[in-house]
N, C-alpha and C. Protein backbone atom coordinates (compact mmCIF):
# COMPACT_ATOMS: atom_id res chain seq x y z
N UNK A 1 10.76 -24.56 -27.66
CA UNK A 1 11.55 -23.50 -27.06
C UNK A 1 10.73 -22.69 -26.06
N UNK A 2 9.20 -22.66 -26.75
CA UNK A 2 8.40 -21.88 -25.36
C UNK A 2 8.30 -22.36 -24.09
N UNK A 3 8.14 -24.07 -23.96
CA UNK A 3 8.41 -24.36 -22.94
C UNK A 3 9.05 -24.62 -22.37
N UNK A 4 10.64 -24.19 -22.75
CA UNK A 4 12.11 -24.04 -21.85
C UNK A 4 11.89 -23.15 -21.52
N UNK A 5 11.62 -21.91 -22.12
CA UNK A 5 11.70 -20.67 -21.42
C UNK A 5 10.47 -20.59 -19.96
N UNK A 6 8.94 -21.01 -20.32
CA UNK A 6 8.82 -21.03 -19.21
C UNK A 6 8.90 -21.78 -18.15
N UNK A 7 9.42 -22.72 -18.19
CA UNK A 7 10.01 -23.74 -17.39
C UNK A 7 10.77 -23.18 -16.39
N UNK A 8 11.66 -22.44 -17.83
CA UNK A 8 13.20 -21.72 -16.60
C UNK A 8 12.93 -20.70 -15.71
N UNK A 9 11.83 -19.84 -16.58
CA UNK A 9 11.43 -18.62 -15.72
C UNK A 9 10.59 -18.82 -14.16
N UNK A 10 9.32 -20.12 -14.16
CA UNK A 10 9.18 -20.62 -13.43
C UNK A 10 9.58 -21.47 -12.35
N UNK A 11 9.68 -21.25 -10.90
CA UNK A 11 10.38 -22.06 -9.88
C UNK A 11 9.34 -21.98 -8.85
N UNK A 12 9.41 -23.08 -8.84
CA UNK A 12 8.45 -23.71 -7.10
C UNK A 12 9.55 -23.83 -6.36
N UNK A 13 9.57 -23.18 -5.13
CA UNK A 13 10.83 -23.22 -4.09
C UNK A 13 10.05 -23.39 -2.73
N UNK A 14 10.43 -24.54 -1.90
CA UNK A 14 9.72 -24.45 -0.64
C UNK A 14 10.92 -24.15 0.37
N UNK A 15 10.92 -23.79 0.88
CA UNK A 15 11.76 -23.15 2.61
C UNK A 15 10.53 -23.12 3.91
N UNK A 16 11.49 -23.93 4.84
CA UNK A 16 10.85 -24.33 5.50
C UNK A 16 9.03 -24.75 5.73
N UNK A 17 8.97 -25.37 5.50
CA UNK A 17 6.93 -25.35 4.88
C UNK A 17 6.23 -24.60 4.28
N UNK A 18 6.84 -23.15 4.05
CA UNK A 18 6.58 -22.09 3.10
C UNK A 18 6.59 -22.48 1.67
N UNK A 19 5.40 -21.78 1.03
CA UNK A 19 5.45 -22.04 -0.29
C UNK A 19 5.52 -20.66 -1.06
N UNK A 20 6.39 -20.70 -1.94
CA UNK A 20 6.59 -19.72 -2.48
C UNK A 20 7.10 -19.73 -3.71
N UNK A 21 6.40 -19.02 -4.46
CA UNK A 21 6.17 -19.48 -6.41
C UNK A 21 7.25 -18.22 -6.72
N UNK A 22 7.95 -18.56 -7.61
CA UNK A 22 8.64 -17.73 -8.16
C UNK A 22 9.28 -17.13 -9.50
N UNK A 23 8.67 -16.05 -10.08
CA UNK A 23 9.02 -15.85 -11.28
C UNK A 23 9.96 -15.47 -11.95
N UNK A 24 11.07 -15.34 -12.56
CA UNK A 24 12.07 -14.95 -12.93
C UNK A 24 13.15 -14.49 -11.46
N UNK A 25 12.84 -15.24 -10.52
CA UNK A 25 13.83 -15.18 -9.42
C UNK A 25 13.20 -14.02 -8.52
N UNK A 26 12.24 -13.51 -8.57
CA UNK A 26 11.63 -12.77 -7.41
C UNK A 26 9.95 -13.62 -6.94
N UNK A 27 9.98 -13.78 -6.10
CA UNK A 27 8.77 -14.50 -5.02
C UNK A 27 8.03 -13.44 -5.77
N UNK A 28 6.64 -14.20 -5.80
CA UNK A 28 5.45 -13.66 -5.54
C UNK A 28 4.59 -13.93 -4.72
N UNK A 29 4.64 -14.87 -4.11
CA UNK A 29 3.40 -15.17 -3.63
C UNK A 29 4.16 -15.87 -1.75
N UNK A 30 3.46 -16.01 -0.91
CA UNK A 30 3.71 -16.37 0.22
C UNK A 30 2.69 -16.88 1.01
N UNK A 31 3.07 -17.90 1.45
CA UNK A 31 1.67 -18.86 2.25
C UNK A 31 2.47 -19.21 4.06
N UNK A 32 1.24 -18.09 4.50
CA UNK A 32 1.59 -18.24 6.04
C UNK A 32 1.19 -19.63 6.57
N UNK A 33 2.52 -19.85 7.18
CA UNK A 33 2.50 -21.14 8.18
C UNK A 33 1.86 -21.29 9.27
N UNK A 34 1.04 -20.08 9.58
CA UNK A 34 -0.07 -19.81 10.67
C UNK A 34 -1.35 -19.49 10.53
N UNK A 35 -1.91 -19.22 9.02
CA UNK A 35 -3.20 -19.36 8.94
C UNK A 35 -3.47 -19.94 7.41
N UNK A 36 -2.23 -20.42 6.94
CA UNK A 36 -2.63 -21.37 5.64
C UNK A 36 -3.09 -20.81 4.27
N UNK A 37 -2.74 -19.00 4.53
CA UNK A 37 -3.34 -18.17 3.64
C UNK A 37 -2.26 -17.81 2.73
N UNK A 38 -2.57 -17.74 1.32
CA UNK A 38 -1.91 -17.07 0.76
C UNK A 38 -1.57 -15.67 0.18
N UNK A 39 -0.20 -14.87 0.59
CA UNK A 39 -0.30 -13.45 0.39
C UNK A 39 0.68 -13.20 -1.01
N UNK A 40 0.17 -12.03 -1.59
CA UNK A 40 1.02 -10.97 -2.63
C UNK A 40 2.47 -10.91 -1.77
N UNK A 41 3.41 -11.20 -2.62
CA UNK A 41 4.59 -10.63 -1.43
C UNK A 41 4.49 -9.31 -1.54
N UNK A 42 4.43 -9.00 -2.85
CA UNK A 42 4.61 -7.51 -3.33
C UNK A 42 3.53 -6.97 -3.93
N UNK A 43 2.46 -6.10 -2.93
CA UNK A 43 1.10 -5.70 -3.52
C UNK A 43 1.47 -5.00 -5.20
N UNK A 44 0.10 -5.28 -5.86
CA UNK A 44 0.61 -4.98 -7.37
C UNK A 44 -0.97 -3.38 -7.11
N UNK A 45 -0.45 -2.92 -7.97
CA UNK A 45 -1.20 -1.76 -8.12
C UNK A 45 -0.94 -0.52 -7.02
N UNK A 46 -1.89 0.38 -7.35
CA UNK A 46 -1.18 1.64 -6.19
C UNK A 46 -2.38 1.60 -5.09
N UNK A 47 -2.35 3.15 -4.71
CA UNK A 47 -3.57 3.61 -3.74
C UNK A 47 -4.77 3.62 -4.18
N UNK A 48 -5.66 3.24 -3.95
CA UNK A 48 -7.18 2.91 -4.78
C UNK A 48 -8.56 2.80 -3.83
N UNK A 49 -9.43 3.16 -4.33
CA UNK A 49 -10.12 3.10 -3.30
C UNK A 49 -11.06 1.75 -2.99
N UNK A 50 -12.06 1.84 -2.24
CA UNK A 50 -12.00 0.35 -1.60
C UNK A 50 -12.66 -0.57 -2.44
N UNK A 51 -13.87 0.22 -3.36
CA UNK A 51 -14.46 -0.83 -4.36
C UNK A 51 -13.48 -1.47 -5.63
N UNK A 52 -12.84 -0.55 -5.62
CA UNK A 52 -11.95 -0.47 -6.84
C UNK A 52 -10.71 -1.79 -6.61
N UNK A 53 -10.88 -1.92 -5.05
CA UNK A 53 -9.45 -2.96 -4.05
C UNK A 53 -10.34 -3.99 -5.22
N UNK A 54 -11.72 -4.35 -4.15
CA UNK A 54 -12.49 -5.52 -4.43
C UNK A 54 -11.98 -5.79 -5.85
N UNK A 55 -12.50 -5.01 -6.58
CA UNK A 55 -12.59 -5.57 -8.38
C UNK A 55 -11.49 -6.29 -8.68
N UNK A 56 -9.79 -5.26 -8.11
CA UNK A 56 -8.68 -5.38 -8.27
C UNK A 56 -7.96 -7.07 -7.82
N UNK A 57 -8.59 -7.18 -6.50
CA UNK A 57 -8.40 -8.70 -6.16
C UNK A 57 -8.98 -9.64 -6.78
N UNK A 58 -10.34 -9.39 -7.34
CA UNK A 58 -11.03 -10.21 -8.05
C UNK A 58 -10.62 -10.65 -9.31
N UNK A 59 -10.04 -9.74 -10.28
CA UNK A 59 -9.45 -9.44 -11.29
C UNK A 59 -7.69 -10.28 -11.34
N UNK A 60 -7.33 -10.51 -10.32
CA UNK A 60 -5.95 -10.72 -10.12
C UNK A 60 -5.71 -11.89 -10.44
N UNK A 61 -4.61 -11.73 -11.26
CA UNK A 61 -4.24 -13.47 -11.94
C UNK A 61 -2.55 -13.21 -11.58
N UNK A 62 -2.01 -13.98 -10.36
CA UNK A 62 -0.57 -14.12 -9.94
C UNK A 62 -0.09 -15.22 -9.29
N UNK A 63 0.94 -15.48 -9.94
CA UNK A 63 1.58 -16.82 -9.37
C UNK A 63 1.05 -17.72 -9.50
N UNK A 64 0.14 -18.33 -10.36
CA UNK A 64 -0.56 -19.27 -11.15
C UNK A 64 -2.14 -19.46 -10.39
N UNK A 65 -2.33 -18.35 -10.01
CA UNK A 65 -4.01 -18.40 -9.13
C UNK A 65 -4.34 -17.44 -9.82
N UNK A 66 -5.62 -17.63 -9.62
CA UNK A 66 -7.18 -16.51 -9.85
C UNK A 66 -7.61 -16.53 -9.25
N UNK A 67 -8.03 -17.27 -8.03
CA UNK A 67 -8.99 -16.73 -7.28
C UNK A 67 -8.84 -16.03 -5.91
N UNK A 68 -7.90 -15.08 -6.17
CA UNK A 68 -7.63 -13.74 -5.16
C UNK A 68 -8.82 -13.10 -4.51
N UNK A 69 -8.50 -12.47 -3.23
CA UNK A 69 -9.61 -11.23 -2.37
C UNK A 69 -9.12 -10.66 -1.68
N UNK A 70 -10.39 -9.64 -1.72
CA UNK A 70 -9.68 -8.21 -0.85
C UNK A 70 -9.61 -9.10 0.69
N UNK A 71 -8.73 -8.75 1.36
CA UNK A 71 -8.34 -9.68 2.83
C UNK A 71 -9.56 -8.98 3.74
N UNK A 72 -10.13 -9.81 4.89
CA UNK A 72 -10.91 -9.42 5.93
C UNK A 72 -9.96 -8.81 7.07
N UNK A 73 -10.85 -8.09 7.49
CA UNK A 73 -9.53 -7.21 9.17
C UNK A 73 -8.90 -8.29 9.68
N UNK A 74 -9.32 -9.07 10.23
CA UNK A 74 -9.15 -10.17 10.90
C UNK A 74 -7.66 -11.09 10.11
N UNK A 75 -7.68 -11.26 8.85
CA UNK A 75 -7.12 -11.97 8.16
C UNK A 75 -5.40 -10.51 8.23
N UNK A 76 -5.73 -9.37 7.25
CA UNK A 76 -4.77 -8.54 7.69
C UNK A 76 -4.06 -8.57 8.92
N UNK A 77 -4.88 -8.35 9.97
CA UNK A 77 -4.27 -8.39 11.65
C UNK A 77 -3.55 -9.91 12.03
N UNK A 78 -3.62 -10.55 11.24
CA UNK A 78 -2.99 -12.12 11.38
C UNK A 78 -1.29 -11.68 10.54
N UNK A 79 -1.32 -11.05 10.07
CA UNK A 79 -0.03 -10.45 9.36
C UNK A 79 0.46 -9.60 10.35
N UNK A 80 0.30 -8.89 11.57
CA UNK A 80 0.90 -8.07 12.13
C UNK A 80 1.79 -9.07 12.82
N UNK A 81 2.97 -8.31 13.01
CA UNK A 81 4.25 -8.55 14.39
C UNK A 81 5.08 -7.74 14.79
N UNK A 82 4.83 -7.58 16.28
CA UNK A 82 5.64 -6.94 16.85
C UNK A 82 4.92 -5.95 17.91
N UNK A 83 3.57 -6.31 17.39
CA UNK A 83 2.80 -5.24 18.41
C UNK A 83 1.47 -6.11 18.87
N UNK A 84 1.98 -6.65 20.01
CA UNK A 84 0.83 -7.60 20.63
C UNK A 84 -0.67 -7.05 20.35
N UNK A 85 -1.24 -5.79 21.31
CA UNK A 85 -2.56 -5.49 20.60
C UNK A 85 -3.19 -5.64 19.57
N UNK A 86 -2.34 -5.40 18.48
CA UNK A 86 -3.09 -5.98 17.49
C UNK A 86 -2.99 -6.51 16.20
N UNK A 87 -2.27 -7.85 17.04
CA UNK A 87 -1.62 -8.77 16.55
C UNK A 87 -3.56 -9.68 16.24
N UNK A 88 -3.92 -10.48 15.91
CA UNK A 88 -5.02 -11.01 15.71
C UNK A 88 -5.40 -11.69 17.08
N UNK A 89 -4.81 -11.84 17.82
CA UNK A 89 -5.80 -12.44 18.96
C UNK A 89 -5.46 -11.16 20.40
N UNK A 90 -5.13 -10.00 19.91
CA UNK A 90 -4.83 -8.82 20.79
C UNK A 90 -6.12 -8.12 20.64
N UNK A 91 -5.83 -7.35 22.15
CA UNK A 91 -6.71 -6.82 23.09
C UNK A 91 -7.56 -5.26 21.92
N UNK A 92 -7.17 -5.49 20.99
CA UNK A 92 -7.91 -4.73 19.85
C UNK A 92 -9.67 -5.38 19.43
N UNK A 93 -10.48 -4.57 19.56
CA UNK A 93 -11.86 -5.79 19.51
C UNK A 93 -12.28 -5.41 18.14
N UNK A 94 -11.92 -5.14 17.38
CA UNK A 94 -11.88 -4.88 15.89
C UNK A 94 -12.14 -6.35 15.45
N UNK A 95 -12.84 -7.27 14.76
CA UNK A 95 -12.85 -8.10 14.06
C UNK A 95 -14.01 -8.34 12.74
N UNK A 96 -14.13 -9.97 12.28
CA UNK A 96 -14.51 -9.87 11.47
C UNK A 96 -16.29 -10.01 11.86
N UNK A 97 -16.14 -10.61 13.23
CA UNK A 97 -17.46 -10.62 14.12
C UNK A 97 -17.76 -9.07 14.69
N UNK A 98 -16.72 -8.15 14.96
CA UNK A 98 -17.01 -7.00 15.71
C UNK A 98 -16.89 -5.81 14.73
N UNK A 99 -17.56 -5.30 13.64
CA UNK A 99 -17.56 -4.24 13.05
C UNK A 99 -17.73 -2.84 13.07
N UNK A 100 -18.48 -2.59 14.18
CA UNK A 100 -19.15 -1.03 14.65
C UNK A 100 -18.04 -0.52 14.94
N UNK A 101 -18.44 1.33 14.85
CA UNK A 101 -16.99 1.65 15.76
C UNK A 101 -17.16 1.76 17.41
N UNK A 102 -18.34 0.91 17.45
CA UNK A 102 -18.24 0.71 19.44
C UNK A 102 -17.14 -0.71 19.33
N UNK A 103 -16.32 -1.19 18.28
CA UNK A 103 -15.50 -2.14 18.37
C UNK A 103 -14.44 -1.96 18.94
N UNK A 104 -14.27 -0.53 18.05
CA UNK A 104 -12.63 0.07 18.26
C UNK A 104 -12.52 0.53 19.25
N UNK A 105 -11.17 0.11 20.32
CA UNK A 105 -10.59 0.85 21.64
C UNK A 105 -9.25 1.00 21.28
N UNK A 106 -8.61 1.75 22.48
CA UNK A 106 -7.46 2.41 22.30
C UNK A 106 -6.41 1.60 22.13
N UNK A 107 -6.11 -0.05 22.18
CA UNK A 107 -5.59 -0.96 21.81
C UNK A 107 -5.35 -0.93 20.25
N UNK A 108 -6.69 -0.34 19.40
CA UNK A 108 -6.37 -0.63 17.89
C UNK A 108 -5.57 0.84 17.39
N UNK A 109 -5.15 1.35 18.46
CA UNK A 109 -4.39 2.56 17.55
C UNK A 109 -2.96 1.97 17.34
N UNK A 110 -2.68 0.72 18.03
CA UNK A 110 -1.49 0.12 17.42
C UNK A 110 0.09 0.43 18.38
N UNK A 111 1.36 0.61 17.75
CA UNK A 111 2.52 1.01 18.21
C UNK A 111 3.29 2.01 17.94
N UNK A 112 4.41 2.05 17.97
CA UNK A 112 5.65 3.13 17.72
C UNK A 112 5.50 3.03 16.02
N UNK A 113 5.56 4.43 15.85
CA UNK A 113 5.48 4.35 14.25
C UNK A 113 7.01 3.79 13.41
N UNK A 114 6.83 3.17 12.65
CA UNK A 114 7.71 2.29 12.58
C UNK A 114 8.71 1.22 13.04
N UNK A 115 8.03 0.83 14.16
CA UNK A 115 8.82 0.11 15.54
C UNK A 115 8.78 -1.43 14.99
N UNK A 116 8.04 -2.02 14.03
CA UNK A 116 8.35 -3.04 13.61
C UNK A 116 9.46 -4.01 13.27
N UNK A 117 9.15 -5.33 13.41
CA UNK A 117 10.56 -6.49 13.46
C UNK A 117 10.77 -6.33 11.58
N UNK A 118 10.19 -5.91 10.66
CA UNK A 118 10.32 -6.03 9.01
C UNK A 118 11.52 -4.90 8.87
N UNK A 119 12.02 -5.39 7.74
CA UNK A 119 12.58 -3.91 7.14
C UNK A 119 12.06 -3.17 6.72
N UNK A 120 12.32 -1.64 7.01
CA UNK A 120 12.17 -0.37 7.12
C UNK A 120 11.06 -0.17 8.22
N UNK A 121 11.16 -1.08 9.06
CA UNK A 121 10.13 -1.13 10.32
C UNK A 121 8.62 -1.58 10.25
N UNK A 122 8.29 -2.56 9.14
CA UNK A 122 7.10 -2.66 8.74
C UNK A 122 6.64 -3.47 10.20
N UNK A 123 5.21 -3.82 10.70
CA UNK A 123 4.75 -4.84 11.45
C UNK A 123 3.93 -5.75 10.55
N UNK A 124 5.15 -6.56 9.47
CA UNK A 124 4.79 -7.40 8.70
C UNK A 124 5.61 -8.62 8.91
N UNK A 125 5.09 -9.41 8.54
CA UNK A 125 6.44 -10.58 8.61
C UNK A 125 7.75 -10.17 7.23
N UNK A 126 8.50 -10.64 7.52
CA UNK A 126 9.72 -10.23 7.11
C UNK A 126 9.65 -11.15 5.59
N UNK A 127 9.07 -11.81 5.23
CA UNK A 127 8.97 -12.64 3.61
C UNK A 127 8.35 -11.15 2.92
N UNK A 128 7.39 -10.45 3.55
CA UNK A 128 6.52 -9.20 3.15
C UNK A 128 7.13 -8.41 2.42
N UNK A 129 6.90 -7.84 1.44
CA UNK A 129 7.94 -6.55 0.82
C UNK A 129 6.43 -5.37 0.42
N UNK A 130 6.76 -4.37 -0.15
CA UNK A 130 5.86 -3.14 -0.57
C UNK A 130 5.86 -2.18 0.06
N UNK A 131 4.88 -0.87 -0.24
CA UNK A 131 5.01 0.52 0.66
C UNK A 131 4.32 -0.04 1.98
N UNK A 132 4.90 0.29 2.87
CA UNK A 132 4.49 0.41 4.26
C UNK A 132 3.32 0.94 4.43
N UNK A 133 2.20 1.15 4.96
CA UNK A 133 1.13 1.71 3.88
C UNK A 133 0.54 1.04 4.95
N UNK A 134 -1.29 1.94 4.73
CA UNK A 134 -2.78 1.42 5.07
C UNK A 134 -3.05 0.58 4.06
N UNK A 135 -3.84 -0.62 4.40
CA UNK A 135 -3.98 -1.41 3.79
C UNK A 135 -5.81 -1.79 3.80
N UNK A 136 -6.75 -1.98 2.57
CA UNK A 136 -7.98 -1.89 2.86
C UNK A 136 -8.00 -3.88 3.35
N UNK A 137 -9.34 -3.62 4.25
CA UNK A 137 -9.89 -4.94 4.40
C UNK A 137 -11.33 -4.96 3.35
N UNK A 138 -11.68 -6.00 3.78
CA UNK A 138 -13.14 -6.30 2.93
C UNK A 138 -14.26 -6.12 3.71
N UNK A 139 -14.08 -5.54 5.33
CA UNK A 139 -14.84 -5.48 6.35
C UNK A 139 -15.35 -4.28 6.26
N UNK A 140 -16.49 -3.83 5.86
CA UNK A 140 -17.23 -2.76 6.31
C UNK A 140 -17.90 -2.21 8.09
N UNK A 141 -17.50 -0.79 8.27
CA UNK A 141 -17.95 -0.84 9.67
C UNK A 141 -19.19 -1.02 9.50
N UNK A 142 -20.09 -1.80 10.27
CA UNK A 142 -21.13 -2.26 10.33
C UNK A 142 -22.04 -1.09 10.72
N UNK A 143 -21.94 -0.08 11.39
CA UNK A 143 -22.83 0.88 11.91
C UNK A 143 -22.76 2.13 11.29
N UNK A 144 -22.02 2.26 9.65
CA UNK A 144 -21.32 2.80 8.33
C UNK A 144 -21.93 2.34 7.41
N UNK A 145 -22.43 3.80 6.76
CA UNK A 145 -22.81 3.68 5.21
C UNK A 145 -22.11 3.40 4.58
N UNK A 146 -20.79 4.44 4.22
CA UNK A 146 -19.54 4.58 3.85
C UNK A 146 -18.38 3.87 4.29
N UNK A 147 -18.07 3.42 5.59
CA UNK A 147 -17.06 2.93 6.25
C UNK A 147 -16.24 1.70 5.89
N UNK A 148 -15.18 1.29 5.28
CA UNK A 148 -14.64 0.28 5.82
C UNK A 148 -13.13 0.47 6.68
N UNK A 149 -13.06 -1.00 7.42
CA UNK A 149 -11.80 -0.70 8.06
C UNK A 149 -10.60 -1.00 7.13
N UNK A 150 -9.27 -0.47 8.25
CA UNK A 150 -7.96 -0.55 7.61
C UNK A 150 -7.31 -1.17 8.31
N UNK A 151 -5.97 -1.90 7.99
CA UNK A 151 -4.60 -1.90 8.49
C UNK A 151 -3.80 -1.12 8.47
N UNK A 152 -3.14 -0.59 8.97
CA UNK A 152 -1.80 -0.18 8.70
C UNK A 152 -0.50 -0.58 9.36
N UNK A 153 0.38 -0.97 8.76
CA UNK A 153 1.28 -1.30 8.97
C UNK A 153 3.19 -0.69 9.09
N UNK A 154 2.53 0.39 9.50
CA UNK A 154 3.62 1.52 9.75
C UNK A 154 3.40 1.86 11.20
N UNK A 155 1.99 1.59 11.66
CA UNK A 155 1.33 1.79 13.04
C UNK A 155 1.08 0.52 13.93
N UNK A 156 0.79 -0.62 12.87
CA UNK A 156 -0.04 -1.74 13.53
C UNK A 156 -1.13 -0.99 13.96
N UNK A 157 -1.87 -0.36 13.46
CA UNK A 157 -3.37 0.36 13.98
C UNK A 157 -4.34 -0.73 12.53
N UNK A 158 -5.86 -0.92 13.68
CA UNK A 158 -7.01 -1.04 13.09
C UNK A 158 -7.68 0.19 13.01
N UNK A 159 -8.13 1.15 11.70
CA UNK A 159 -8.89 2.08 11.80
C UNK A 159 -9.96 2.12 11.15
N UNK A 160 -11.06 2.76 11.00
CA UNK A 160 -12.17 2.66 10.00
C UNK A 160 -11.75 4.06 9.31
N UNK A 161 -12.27 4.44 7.99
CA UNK A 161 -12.19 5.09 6.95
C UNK A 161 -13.28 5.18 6.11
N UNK A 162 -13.54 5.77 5.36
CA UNK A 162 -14.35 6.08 4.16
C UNK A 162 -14.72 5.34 3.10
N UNK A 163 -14.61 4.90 2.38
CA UNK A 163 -14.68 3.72 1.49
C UNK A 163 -14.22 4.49 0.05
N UNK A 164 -14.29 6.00 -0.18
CA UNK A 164 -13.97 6.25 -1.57
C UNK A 164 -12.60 6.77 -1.45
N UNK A 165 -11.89 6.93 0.05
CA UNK A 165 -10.65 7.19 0.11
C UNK A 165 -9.53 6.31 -0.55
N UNK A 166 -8.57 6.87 -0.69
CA UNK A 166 -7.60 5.43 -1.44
C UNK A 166 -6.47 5.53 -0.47
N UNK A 167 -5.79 3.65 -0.52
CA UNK A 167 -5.40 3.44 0.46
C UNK A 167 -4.92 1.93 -0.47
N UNK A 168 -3.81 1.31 0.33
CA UNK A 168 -3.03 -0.43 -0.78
C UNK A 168 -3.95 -1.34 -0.47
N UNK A 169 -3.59 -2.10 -1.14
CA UNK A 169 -4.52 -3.61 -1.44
C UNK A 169 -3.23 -4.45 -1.51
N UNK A 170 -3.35 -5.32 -0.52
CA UNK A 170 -2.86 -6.18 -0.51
C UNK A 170 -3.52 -7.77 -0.41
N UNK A 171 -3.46 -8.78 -2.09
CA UNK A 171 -5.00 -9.53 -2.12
C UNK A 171 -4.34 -11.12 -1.01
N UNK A 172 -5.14 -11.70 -1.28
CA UNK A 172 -4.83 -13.29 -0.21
C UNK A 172 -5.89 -14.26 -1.15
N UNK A 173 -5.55 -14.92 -0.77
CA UNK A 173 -6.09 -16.43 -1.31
C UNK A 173 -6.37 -17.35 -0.38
């Protein structure tokens, strides 16, 4: 009987080359058709700060994986749409090669606040669900004791921050 039930509760559903695991009829998990990565649809946990992301991704057992991480800038900014700059190959010089804040130009402050193609205006892809929200990377500013960068996705902005500030985690695989 245990393994009807999880049988039933469990569904592998593919749409269009997308893979997407699903538990009791809500997705968890989502694998972009453009960089082969796999995302949280729905970040689990709250605002936290950045060491605390790390542990949190590390720690993460969803949709039949373990081996989750906090996402790199670079990898986040591959999730933006709708705002060319800094979309991952936009005129934002923020990356996982460019860390200082002699990286950041006025390109990474992003778009119209909430001007995004997602619902409720996210600049996420539309499979995406959660708070609209800064999101930590795993990228420390390089020329920063304290620093790592962010996403946000209410802005499409790359910013650097503090590291004990709290802010979502959203993990990848």
């Amino acid at each position: 009987m245990k393994l009807g039930i999880l049988l039933t509760m469990t569904v592998l559903l593919a749409f269009g080359g997308l893979l997407v695991i699903a538990y009791g009829g809500e997705k968890e998990v989502w694998k972009d058709p453009n960089s082969g990565l796999t995302w949280q649809v729905n970040p689990t946990g709250d605002r936290i700060s950045w060491n605390n992301a790390k542990s949190h991704c590390q720690n993460l057992s969803l949709g039949g994986y373990s081996d989750w991480r906090l996402p790199t800038v670079s990898e986040l900014r591959s999730l933006i749409r709708g705002c060319p700059q800094t979309e991952k190959a936009g005129s934002c010089r923020v990356t996982d090669s460019c860390s200082d804040h002699s990286c950041w130009n006025d390109s990474c402050s992003g778009c119209l606040l909430m001007g995004g193609p997602a619902p409720g205006g996210a600049y996420w892809p539309s499979e995406l669900s959660g708070k609209i929200s800064w999101y930590w990377s795993s990228l420390t500013v390089g020329d920063s004791i304290n620093g790592a960068w962010l996403v946000s996705y209410h802005y499409a902005s790359v910013v650097p921050t503090l590291v004990y500030n709290e802010c979502g985690v959203r993990c990848v695989r």
